[in-house]
Protein backbone atom coordinates (compact mmCIF):
# COMPACT_ATOMS: atom_id res chain seq x y z
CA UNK A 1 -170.37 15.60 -103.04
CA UNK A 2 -173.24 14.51 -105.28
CA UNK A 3 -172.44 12.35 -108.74
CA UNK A 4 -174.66 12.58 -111.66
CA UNK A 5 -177.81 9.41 -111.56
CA UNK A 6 -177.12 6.52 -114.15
CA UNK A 7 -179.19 7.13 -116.51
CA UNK A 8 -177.39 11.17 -117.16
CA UNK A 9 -173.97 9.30 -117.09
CA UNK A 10 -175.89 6.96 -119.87
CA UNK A 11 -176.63 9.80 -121.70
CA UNK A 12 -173.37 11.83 -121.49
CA UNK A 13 -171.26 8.45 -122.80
CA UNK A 14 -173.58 7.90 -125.33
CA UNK A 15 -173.49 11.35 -126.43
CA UNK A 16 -169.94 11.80 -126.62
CA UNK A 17 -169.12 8.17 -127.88
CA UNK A 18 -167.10 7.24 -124.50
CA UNK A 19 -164.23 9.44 -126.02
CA UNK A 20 -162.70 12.75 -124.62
CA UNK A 21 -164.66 15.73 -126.46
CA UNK A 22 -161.05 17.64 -126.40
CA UNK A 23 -159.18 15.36 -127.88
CA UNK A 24 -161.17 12.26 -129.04
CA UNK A 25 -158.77 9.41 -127.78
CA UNK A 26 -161.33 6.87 -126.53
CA UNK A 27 -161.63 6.26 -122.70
CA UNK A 28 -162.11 2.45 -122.66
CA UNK A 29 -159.94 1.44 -119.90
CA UNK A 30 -157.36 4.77 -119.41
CA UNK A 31 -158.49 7.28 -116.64
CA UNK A 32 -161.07 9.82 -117.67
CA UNK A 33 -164.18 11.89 -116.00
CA UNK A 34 -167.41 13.51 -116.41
CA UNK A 35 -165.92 17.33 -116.17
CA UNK A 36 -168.81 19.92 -115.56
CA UNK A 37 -168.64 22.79 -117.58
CA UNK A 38 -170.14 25.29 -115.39
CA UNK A 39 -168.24 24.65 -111.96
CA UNK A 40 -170.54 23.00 -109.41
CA UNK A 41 -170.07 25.73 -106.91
CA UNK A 42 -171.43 28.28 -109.43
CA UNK A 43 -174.48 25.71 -110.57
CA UNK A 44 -177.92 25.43 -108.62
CA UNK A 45 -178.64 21.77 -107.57
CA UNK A 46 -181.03 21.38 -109.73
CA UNK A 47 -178.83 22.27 -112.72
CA UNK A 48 -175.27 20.60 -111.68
CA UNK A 49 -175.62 17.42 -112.78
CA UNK A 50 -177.52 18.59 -116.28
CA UNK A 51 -176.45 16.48 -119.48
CA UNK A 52 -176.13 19.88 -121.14
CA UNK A 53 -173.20 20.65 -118.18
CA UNK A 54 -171.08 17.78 -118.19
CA UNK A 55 -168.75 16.46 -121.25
CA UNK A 56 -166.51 13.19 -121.17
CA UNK A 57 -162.35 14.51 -120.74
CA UNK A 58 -159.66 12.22 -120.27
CA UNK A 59 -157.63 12.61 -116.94
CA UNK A 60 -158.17 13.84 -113.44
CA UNK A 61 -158.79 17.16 -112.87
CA UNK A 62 -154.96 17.46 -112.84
CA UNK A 63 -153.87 14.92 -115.79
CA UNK A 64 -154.72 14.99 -119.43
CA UNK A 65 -157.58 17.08 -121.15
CA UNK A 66 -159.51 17.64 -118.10
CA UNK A 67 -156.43 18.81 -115.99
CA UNK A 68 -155.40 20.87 -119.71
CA UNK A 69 -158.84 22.86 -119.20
CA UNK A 70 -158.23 23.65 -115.63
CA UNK A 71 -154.84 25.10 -116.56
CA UNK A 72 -155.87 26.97 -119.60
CA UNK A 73 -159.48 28.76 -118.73
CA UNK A 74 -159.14 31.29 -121.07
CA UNK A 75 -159.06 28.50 -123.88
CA UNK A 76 -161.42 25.93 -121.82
CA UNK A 77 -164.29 29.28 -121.68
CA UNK A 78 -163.52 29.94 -125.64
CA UNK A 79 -163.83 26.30 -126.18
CA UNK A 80 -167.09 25.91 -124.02
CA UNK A 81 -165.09 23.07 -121.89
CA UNK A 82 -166.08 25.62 -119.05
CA UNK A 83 -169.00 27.88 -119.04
CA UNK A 84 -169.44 31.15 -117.00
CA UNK A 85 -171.67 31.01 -113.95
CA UNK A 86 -174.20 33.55 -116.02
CA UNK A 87 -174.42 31.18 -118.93
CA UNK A 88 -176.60 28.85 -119.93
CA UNK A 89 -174.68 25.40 -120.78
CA UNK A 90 -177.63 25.08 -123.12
CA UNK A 91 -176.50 28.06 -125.37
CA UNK A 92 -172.73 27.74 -125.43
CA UNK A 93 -171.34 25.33 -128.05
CA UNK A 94 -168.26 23.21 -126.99
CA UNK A 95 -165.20 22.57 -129.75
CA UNK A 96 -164.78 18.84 -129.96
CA UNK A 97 -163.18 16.66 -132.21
CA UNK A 98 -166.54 16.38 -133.95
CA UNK A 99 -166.88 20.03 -134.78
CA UNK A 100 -168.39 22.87 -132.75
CA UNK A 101 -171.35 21.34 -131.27
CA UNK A 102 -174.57 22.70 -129.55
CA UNK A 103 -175.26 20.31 -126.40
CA UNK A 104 -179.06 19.58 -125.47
CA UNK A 105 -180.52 18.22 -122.39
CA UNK A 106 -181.57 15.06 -124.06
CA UNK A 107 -177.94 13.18 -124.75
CA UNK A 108 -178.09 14.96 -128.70
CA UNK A 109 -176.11 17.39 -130.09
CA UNK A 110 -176.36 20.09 -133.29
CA UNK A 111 -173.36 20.73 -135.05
CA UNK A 112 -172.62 23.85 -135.65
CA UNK A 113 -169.57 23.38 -137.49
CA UNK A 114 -167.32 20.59 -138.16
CA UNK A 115 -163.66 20.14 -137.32
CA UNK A 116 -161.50 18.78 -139.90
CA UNK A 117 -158.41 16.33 -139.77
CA UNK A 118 -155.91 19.14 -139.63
CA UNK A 119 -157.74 20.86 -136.80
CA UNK A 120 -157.76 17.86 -135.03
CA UNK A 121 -153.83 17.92 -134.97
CA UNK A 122 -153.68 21.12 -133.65
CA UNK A 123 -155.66 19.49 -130.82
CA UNK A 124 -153.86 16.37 -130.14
């Protein structure tokens, strides 16, 4: 199976402040992974390793946030942790603990809204 090149995994840390985009507890030494939000069987090779399709989710994809989206789709494809194989990563925002954010292809983000401390409870 192919892995992202350095410098997208540079850009996806960066990006997301090497901290899980669900629930914001910061990865430095616990187990965590570069999830792809549109599955890799349903993503051309050109496209599966995109910035715009991979977010930073603590756990395996069994354990913690990243393991929580695989057991909840319904929420993970509200939440734009997972993105239908006829979407464009590019156009569907992704709930974080920032906010709602737009991803680009660059490493940036817009926000589209922000989250505040009480949503973030509901979260964690």
């Amino acid at each position: 199976m192919s892995q992202p090149d350095r410098e997208t995994c540079r850009l996806v840390d960066h990006r997301d402040g090497l901290r899980c985009v669900r629930c914001g507890r910061s990865l430095y030494g616990v187990a965590a992974s570069r999830h792809h939000r549109r599955r890799r069987s349903q993503s051309s090779k050109d496209a599966v390793h995109n910035v715009e399709n991979l977010i930073l989710l603590c756990g395996t994809g069994s354990t913690g946030c990243h393991g929580y989206a695989h057991e909840h789709p319904a929420e993970a494809y509200e939440a734009g942790w997972l993105v239908h194989s006829w979407d464009d990563p590019l156009e569907v925002p992704v709930r974080s603990w920032r906010g709602l954010l737009l991803l680009d292809a660059d490493g940036g983000t817009t926000t589209v809204m922000r989250t505040s401390q009480t949503d973030m409870k509901a979260v964690a």
